[in-house]
PDB file of N, CA and C in Angstrom:
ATOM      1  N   UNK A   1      58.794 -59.066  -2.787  1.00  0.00           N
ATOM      2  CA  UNK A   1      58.028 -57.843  -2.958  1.00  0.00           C
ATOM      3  C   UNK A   1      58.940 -56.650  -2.677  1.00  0.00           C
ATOM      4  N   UNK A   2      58.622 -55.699  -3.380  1.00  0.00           N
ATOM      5  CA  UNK A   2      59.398 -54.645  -3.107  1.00  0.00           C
ATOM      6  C   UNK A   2      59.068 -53.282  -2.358  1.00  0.00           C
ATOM      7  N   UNK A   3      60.262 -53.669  -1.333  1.00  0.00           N
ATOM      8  CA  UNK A   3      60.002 -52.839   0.467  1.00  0.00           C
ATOM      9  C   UNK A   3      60.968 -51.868   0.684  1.00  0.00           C
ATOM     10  N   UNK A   4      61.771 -51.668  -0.418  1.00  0.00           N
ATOM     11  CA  UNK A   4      62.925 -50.986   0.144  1.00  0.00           C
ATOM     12  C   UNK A   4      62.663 -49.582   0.505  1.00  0.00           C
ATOM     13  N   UNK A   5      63.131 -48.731   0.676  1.00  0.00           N
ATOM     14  CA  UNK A   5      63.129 -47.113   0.935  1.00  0.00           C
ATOM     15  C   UNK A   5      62.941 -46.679   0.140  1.00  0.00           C
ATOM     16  N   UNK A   6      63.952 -46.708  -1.259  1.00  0.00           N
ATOM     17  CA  UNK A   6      63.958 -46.089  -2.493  1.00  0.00           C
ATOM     18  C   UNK A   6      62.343 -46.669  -3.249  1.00  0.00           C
ATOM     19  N   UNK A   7      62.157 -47.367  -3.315  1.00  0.00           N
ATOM     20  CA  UNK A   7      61.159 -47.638  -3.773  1.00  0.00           C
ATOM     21  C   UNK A   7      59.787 -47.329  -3.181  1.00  0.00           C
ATOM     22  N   UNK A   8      59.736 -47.194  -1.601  1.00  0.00           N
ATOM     23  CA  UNK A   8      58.601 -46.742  -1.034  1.00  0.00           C
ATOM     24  C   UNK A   8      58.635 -45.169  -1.117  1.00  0.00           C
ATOM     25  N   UNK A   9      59.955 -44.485  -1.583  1.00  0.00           N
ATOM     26  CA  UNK A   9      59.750 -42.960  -1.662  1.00  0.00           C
ATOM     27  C   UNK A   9      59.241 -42.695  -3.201  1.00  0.00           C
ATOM     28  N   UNK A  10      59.739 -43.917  -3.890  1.00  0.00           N
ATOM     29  CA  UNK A  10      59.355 -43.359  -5.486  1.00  0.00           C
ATOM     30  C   UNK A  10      57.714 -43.170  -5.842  1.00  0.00           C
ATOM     31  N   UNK A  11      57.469 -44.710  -4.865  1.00  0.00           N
ATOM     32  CA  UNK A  11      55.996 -44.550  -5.354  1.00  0.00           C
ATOM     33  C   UNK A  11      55.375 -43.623  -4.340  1.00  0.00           C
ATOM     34  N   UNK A  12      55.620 -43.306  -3.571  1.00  0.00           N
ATOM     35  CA  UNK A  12      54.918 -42.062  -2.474  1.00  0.00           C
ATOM     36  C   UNK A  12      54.795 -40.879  -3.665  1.00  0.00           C
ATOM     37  N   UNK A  13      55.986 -40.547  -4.045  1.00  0.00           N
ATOM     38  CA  UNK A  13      56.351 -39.484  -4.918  1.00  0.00           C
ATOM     39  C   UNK A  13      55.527 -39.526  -6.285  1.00  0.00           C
ATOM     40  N   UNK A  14      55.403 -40.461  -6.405  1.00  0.00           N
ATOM     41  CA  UNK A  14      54.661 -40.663  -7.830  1.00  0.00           C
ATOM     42  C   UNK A  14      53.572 -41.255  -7.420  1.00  0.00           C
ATOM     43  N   UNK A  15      52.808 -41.060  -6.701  1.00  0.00           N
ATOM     44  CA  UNK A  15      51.128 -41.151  -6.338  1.00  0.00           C
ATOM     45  C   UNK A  15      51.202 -39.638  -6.462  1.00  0.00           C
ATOM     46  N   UNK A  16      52.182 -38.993  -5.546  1.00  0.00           N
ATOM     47  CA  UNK A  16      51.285 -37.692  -5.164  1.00  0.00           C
ATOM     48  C   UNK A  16      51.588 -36.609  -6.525  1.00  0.00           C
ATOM     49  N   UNK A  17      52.855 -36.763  -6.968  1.00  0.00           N
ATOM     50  CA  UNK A  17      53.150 -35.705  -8.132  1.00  0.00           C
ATOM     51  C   UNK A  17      52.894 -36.637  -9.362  1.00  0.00           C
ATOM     52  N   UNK A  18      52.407 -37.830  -9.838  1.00  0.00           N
ATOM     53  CA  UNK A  18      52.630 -38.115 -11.034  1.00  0.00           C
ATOM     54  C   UNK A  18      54.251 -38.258 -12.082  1.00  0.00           C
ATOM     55  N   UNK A  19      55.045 -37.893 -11.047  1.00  0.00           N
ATOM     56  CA  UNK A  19      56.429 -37.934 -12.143  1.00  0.00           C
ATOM     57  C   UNK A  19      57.485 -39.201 -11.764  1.00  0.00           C
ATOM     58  N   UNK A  20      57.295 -39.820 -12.619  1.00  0.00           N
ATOM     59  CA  UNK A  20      57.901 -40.771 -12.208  1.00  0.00           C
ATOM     60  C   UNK A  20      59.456 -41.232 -12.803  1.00  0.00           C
ATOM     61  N   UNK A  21      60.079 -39.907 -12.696  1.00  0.00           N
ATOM     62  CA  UNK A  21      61.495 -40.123 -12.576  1.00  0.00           C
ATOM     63  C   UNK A  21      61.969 -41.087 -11.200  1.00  0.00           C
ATOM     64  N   UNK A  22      62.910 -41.505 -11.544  1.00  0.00           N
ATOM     65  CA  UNK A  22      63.993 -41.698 -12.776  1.00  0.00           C
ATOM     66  C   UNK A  22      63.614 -42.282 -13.775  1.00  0.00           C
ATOM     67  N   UNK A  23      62.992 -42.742 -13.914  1.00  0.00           N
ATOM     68  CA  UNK A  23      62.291 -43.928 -14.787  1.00  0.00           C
ATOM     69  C   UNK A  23      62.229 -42.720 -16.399  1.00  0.00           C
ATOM     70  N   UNK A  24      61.917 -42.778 -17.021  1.00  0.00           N
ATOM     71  CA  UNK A  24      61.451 -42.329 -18.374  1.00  0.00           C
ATOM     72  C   UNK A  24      60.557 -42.849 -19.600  1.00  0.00           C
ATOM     73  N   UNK A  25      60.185 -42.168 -20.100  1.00  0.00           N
ATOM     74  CA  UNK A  25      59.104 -43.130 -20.956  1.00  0.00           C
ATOM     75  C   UNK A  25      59.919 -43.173 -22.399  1.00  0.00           C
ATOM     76  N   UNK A  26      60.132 -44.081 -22.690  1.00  0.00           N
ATOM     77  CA  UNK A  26      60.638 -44.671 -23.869  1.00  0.00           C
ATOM     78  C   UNK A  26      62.118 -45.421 -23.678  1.00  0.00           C
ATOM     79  N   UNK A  27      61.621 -46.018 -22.243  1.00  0.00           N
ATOM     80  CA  UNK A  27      63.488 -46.764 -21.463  1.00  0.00           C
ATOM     81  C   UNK A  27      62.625 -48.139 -21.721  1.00  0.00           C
ATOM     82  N   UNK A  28      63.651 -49.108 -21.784  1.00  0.00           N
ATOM     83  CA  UNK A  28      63.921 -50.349 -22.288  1.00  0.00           C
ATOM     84  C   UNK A  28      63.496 -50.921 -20.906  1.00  0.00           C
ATOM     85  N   UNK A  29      62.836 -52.208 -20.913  1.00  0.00           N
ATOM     86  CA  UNK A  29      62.383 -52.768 -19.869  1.00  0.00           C
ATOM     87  C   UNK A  29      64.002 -52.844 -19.037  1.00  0.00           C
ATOM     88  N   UNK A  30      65.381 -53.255 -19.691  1.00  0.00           N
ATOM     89  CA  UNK A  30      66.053 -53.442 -18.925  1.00  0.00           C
ATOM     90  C   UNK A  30      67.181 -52.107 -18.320  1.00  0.00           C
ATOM     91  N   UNK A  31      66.527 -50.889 -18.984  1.00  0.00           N
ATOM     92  CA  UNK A  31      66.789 -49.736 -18.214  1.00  0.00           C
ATOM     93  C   UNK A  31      65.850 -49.878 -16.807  1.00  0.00           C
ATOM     94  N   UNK A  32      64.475 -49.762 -17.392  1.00  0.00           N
ATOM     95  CA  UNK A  32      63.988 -49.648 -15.772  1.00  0.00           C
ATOM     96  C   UNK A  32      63.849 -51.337 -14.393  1.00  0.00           C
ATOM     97  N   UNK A  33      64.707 -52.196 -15.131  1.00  0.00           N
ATOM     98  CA  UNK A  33      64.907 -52.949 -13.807  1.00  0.00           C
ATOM     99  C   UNK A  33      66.071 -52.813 -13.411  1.00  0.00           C
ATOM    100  N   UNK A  34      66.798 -51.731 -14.320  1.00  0.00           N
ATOM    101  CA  UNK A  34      68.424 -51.668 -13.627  1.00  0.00           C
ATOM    102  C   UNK A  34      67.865 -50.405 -12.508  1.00  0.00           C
ATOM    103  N   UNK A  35      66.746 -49.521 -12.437  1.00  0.00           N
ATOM    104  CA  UNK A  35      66.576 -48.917 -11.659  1.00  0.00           C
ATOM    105  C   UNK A  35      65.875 -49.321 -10.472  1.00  0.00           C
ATOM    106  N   UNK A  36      64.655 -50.002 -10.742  1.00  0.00           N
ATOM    107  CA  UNK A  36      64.080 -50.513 -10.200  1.00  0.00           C
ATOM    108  C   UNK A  36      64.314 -51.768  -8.998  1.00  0.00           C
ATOM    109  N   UNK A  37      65.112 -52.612  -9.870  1.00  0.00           N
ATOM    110  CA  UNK A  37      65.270 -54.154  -9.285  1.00  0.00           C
ATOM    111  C   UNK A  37      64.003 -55.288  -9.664  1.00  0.00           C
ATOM    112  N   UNK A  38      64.661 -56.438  -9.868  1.00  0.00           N
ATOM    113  CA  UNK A  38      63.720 -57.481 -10.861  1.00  0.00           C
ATOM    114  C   UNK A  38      62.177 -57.120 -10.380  1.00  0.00           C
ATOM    115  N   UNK A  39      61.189 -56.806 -11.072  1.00  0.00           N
ATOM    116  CA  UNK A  39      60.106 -56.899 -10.878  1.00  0.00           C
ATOM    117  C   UNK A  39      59.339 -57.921 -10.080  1.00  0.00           C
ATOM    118  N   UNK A  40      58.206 -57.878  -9.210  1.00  0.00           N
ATOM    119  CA  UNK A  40      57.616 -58.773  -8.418  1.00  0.00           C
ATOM    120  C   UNK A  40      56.568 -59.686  -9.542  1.00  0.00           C
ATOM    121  N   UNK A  41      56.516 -59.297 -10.360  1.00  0.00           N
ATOM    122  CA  UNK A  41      55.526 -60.179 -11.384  1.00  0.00           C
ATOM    123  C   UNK A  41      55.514 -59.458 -12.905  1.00  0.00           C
ATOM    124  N   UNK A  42      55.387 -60.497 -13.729  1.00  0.00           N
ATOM    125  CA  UNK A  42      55.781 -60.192 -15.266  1.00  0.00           C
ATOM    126  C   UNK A  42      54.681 -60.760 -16.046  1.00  0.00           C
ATOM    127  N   UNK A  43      53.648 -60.000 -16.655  1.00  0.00           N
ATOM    128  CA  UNK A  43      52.735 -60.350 -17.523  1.00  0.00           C
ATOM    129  C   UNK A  43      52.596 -59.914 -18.951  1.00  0.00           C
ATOM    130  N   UNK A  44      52.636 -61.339 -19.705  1.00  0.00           N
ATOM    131  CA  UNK A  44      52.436 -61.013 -21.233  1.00  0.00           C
ATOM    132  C   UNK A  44      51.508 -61.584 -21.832  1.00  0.00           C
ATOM    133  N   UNK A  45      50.384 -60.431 -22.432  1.00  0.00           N
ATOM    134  CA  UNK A  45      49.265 -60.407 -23.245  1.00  0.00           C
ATOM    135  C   UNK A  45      49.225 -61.584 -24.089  1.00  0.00           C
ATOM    136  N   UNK A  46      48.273 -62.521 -24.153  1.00  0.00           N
ATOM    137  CA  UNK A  46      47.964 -63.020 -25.109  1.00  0.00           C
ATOM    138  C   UNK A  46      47.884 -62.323 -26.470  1.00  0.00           C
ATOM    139  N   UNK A  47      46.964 -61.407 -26.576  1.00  0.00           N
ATOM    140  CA  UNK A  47      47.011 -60.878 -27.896  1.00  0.00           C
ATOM    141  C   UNK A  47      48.298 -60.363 -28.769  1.00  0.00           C
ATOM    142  N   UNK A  48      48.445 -60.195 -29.892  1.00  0.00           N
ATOM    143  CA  UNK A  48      48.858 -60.154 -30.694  1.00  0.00           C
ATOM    144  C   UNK A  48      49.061 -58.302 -30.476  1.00  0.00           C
ATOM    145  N   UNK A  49      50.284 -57.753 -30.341  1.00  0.00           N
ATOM    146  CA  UNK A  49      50.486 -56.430 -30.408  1.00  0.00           C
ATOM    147  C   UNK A  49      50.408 -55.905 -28.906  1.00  0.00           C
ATOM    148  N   UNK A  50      50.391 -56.518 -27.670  1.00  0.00           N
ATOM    149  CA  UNK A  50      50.124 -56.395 -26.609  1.00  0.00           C
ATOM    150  C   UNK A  50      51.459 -56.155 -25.908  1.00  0.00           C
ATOM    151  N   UNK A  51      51.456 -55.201 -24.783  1.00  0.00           N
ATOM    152  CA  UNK A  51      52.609 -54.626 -24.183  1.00  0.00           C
ATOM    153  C   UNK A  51      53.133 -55.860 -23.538  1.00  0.00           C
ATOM    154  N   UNK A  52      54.175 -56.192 -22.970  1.00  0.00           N
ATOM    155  CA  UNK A  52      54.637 -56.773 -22.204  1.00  0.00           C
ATOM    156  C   UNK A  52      54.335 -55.680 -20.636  1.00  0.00           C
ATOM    157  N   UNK A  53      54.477 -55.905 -19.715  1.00  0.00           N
ATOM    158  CA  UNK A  53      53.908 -55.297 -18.247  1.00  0.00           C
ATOM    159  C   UNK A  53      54.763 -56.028 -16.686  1.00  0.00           C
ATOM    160  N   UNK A  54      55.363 -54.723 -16.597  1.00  0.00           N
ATOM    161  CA  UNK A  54      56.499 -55.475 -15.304  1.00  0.00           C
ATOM    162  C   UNK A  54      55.571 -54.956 -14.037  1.00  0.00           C
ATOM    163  N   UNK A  55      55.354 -55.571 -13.230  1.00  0.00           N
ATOM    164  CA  UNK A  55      54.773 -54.863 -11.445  1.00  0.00           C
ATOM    165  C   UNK A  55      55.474 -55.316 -10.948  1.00  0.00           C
ATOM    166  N   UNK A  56      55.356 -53.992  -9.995  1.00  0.00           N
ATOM    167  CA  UNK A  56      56.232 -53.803  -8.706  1.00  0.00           C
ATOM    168  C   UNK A  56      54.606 -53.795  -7.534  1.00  0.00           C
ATOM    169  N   UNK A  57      54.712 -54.048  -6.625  1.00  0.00           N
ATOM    170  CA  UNK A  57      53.359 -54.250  -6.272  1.00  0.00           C
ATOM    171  C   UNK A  57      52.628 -53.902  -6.427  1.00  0.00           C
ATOM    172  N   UNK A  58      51.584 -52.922  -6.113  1.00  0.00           N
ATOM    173  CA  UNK A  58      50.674 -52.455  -7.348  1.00  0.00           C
ATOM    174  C   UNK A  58      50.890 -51.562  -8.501  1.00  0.00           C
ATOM    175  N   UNK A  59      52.133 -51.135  -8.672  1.00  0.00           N
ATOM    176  CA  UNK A  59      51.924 -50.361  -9.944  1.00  0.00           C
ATOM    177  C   UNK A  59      52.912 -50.705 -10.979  1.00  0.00           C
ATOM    178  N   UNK A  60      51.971 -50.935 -12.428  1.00  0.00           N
ATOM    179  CA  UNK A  60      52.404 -51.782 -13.466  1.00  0.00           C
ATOM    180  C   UNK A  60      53.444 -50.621 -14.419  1.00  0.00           C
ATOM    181  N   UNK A  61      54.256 -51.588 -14.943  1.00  0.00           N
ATOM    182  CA  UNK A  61      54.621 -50.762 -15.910  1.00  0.00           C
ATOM    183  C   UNK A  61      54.738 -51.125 -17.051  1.00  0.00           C
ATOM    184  N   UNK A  62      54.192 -50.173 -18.103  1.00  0.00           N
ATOM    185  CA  UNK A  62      53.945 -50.990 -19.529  1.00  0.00           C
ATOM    186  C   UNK A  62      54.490 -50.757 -20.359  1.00  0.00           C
ATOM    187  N   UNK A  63      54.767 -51.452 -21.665  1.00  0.00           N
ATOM    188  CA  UNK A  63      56.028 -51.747 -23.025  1.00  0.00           C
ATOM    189  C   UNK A  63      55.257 -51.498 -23.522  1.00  0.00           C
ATOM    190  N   UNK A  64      55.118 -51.232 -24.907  1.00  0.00           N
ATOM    191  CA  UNK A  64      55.259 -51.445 -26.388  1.00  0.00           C
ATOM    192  C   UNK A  64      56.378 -51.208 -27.263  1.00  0.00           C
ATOM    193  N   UNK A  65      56.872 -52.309 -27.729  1.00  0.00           N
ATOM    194  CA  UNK A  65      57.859 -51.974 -28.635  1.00  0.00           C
ATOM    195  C   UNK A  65      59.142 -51.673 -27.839  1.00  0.00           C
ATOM    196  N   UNK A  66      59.639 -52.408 -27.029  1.00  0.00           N
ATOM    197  CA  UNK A  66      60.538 -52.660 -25.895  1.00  0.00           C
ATOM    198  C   UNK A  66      60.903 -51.033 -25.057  1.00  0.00           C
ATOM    199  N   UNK A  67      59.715 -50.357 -25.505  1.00  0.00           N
ATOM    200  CA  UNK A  67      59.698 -48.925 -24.729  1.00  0.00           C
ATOM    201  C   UNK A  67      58.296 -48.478 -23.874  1.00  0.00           C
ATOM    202  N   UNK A  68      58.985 -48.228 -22.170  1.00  0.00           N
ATOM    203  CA  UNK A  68      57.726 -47.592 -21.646  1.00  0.00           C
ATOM    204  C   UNK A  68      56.958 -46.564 -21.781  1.00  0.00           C
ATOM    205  N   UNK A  69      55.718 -46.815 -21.861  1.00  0.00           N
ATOM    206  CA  UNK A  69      54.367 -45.985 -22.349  1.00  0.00           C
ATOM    207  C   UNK A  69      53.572 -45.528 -21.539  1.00  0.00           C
ATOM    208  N   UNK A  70      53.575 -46.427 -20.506  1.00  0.00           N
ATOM    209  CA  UNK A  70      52.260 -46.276 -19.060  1.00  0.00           C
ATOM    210  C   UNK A  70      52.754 -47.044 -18.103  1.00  0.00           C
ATOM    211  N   UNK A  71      52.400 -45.831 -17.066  1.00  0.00           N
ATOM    212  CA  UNK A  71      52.581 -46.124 -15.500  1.00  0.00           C
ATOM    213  C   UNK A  71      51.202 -45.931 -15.025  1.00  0.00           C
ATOM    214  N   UNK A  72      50.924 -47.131 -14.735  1.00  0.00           N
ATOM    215  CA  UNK A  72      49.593 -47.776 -14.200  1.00  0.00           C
ATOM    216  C   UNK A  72      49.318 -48.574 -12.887  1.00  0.00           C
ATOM    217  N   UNK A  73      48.299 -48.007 -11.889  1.00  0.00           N
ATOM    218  CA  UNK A  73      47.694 -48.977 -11.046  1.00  0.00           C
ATOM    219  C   UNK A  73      46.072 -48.745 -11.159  1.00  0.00           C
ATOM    220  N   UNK A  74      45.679 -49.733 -10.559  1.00  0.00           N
ATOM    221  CA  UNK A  74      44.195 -50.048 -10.270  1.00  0.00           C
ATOM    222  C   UNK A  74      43.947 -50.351  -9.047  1.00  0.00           C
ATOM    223  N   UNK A  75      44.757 -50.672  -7.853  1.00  0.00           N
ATOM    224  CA  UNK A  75      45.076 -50.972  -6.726  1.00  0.00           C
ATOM    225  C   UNK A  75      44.188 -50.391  -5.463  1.00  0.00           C
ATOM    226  N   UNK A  76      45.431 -50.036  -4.602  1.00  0.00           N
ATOM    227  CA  UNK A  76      45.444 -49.198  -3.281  1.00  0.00           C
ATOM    228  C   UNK A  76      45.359 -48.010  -4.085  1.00  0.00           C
ATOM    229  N   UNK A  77      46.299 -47.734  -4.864  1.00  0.00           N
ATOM    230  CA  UNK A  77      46.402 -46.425  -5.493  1.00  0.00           C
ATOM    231  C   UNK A  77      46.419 -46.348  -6.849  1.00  0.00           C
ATOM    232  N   UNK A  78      44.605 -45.589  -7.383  1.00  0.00           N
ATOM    233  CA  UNK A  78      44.517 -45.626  -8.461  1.00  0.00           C
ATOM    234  C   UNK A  78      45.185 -44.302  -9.377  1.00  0.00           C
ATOM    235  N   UNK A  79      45.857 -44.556 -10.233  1.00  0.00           N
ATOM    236  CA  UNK A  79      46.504 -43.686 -11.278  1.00  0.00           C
ATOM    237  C   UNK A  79      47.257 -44.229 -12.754  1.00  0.00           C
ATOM    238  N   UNK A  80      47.074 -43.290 -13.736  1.00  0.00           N
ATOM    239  CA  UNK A  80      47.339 -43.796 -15.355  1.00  0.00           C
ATOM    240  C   UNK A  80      48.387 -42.641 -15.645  1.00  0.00           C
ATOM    241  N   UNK A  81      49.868 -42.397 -16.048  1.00  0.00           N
ATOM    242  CA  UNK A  81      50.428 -41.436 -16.201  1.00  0.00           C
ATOM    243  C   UNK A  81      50.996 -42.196 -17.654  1.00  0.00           C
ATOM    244  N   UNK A  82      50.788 -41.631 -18.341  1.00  0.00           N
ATOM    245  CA  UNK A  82      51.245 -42.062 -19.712  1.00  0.00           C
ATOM    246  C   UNK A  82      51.919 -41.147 -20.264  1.00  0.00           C
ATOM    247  N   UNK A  83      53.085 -41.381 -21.231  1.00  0.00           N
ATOM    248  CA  UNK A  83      53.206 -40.546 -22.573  1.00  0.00           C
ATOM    249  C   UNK A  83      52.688 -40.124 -23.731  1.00  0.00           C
ATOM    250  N   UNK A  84      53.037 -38.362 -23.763  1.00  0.00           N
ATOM    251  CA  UNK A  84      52.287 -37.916 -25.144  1.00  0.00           C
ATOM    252  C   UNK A  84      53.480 -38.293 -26.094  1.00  0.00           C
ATOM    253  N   UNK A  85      52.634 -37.884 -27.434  1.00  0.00           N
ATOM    254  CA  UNK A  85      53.030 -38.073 -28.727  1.00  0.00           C
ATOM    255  C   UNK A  85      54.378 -36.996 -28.991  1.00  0.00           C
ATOM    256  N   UNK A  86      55.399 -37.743 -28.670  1.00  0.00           N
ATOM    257  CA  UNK A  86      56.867 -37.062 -28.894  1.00  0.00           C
ATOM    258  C   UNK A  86      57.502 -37.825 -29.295  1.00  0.00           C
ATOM    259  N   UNK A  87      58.579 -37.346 -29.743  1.00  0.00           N
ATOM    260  CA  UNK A  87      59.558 -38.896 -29.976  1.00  0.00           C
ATOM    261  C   UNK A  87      61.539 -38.240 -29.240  1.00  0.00           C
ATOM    262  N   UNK A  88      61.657 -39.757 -28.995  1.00  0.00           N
ATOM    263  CA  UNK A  88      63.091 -39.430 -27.914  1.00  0.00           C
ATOM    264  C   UNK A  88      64.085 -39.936 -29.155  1.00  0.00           C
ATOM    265  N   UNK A  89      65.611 -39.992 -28.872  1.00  0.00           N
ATOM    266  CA  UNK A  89      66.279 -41.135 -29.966  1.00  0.00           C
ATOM    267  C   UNK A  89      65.989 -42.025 -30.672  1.00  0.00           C
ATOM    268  N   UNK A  90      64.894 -42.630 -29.678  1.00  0.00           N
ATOM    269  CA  UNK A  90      64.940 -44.064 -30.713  1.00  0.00           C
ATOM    270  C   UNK A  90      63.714 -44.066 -31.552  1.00  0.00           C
ATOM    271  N   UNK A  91      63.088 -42.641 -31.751  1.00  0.00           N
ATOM    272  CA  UNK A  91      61.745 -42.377 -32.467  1.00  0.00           C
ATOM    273  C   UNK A  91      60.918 -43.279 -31.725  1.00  0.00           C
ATOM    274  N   UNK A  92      60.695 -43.520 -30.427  1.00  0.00           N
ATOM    275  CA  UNK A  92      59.880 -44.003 -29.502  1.00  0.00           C
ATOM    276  C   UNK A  92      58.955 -42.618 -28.778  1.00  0.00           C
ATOM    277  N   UNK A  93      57.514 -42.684 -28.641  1.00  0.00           N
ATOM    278  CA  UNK A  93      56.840 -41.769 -27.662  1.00  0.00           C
ATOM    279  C   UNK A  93      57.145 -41.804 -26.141  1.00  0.00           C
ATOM    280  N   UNK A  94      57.683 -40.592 -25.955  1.00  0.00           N
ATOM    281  CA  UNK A  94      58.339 -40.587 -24.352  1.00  0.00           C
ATOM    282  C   UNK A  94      58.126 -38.688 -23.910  1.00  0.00           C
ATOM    283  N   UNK A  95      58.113 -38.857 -22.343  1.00  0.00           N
ATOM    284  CA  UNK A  95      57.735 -38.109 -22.020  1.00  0.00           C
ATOM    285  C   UNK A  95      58.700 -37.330 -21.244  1.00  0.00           C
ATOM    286  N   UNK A  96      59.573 -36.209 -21.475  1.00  0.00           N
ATOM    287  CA  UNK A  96      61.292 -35.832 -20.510  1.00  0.00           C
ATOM    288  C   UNK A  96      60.573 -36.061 -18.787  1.00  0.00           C
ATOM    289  N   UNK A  97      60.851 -36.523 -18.153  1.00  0.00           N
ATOM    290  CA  UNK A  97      60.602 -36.564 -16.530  1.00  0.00           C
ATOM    291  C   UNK A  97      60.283 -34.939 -15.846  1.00  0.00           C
ATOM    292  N   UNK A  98      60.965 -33.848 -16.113  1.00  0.00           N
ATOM    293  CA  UNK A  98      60.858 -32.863 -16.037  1.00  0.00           C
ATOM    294  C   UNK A  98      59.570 -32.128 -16.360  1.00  0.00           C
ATOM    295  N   UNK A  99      58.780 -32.275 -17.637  1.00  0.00           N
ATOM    296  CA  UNK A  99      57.953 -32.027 -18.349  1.00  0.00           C
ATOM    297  C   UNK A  99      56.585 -32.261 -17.906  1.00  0.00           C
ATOM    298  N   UNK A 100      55.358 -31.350 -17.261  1.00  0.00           N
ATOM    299  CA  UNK A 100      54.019 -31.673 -17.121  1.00  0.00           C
ATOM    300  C   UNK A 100      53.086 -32.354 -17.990  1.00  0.00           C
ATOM    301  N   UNK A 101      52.717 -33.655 -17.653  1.00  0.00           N
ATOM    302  CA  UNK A 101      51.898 -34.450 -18.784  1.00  0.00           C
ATOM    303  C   UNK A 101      50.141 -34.020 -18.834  1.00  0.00           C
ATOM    304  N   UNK A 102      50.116 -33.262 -19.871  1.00  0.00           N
ATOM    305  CA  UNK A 102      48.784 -32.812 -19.605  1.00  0.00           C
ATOM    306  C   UNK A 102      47.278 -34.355 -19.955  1.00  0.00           C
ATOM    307  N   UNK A 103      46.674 -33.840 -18.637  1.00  0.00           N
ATOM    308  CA  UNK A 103      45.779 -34.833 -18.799  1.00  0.00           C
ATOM    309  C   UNK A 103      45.892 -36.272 -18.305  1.00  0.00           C
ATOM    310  N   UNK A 104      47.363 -36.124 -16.905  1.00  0.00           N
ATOM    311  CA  UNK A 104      47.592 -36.981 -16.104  1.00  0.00           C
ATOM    312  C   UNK A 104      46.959 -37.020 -15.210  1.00  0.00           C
ATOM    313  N   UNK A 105      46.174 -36.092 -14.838  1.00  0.00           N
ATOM    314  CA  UNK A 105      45.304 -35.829 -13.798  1.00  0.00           C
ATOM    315  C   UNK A 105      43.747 -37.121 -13.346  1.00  0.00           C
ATOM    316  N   UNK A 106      43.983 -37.444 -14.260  1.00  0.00           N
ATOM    317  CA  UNK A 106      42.558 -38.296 -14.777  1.00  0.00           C
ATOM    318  C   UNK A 106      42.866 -39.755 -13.808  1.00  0.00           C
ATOM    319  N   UNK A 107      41.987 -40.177 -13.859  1.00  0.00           N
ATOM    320  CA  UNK A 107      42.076 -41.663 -13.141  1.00  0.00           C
ATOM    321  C   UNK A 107      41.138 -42.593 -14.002  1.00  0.00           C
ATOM    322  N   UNK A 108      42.155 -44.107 -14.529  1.00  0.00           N
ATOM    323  CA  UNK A 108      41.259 -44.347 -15.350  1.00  0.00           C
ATOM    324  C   UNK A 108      41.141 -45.809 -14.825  1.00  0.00           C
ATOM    325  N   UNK A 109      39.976 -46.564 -15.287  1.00  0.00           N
ATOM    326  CA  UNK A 109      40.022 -47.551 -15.067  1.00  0.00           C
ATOM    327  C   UNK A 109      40.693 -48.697 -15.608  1.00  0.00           C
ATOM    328  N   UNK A 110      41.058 -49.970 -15.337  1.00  0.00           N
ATOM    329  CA  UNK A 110      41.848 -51.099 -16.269  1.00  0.00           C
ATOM    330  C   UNK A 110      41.614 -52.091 -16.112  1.00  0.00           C
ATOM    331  N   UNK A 111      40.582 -53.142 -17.137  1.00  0.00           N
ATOM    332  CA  UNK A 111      40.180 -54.488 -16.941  1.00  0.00           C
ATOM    333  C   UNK A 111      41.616 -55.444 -17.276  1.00  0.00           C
ATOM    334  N   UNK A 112      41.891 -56.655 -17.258  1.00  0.00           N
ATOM    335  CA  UNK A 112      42.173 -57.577 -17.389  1.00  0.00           C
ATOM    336  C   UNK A 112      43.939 -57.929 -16.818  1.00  0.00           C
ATOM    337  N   UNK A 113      44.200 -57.643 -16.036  1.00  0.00           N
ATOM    338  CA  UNK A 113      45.504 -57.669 -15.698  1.00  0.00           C
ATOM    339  C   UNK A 113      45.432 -58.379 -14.638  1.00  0.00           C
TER     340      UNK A 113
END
């Protein structure tokens, strides 16, 4: 499970501000475990078109199309910070870390994980 410092300041930081730099939205699952460190659990959708989803203890992080889209918990600490409709290099939707995501504010719910 992941206890380290860096990681208990990221998610402190990203409960309370929503920004979850370093990380970026439209990084390759193996950008964010080179930041991160191997994930505590790895879940892939049955369905057909379904993100792949790395957690770190409670908060998930989600693929489509080998690019992150949503930073998600349902946990201890509920929050949905997703990317708007932009596109980075790789014509992937991503959001600059810098940049206010309007309508992050929201708390949403999430069945089946």
């Amino acid at each position: 499970m992941h206890d380290s410092e860096f990681f208990r300041g990221w998610r402190d930081r990203l409960t309370e501000t929503k920004d979850i730099a370093p990380l970026n939205f439209g990084m390759t699952q193996e950008e964010a475990i080179a930041i991160l460190g191997e994930p505590d659990a790895v879940s892939t959708m049955k369905s057909r078109g379904r993100p792949l989803i790395l957690k770190y203890q409670d908060i998930e992080l989600h693929f489509d199309r080998s690019a992150l889209f949503l930073v998600f918990s349902d946990g201890e600490t509920e929050l949905a910070v997703k990317a708007v409709p932009a596109q980075n290099d790789r014509g992937l939707p991503y959001l600059p870390p810098s940049s206010p995501c309007p309508g992050n504010d929201s708390v949403s719910s999430h069945a089946g994980t």
